[in-house]
Protein backbone atom coordinates (compact mmCIF):
# COMPACT_ATOMS: atom_id res chain seq x y z
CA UNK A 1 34.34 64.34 33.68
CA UNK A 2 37.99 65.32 33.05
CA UNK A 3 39.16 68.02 31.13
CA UNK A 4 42.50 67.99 29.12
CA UNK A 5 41.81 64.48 26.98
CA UNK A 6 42.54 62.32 30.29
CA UNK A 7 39.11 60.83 29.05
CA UNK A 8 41.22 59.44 26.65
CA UNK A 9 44.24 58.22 28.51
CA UNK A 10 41.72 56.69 30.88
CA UNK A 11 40.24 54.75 27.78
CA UNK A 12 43.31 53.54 26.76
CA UNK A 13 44.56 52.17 30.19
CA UNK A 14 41.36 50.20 29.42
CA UNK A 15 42.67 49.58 26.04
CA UNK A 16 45.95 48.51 27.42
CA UNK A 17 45.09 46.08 30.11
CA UNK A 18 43.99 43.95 27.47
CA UNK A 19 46.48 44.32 24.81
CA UNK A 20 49.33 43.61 26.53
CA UNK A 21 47.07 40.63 28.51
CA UNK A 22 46.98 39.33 25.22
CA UNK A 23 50.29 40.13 24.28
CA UNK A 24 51.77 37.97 26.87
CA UNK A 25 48.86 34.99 25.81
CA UNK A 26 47.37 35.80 29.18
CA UNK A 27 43.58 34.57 29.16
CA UNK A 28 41.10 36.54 31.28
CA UNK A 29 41.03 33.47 33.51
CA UNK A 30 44.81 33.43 33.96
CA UNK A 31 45.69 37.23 34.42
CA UNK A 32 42.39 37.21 37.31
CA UNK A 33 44.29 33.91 39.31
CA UNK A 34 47.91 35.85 39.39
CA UNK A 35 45.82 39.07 40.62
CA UNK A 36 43.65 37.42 43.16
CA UNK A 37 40.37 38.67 41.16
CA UNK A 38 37.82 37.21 39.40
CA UNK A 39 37.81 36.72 35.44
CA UNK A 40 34.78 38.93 35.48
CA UNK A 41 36.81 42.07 37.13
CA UNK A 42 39.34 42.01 34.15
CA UNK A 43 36.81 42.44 31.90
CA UNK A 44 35.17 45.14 33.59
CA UNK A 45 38.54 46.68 34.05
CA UNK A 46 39.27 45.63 30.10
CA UNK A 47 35.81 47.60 29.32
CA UNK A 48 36.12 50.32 31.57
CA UNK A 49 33.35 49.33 33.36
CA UNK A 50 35.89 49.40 36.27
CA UNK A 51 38.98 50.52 37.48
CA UNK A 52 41.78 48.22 39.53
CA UNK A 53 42.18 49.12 42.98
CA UNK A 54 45.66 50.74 43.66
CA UNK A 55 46.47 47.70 45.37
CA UNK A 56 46.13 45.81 42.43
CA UNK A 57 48.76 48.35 39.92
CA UNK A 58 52.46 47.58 40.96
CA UNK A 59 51.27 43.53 40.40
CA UNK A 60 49.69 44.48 36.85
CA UNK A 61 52.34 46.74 35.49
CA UNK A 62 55.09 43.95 36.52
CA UNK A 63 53.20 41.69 34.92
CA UNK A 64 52.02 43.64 31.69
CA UNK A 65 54.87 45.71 31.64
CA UNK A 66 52.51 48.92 32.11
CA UNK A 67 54.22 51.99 33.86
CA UNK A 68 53.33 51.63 37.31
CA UNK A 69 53.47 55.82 37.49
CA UNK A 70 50.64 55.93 34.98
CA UNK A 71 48.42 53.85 35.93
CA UNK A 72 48.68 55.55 39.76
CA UNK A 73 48.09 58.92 37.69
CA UNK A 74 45.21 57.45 36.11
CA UNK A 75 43.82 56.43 39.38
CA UNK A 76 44.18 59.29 41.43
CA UNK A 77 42.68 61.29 38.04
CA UNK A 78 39.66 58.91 38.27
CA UNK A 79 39.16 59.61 42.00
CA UNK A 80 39.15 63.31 41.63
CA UNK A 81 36.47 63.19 38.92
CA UNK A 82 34.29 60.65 40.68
């Protein structure tokens, strides 16, 4: 578990994948097709059931406007308390 209230931050990554999905009138279907992944993985990334691979975060925060920086943070975070 991680200390500090990156439990949080982690959450809301979750949080905003899908608001800003839905922001931009992105369906499941259609955000999965312009990352190469299925519908199902952006809802388990949406839940945070899962986390995208680092391959996957330069496409999403270009296309969700997300910081990029972040969401590498996040990842590495997620890695260290796995």
């Amino acid at each position: 578990m991680l200390s500090n209230g990156q439990d949080d931050r982690i959450t809301t990554i979750a949080a905003d994948l899908k608001r800003e999905r839905l922001r931009r009138k992105f369906s499941q279907k259609q955000l999965a097709r312009k990352l190469g992944v299925s519908k199902t993985t952006i809802s388990a990334w949406e839940r945070d059931v899962r986390f995208p691979k680092e391959q996957h975060l330069p496409l999403i925060a270009d296309l969700l406007d997300l910081s990029e920086i972040h969401l590498l943070l996040v990842s590495k975070n997620r890695k260290m308390a796995g």
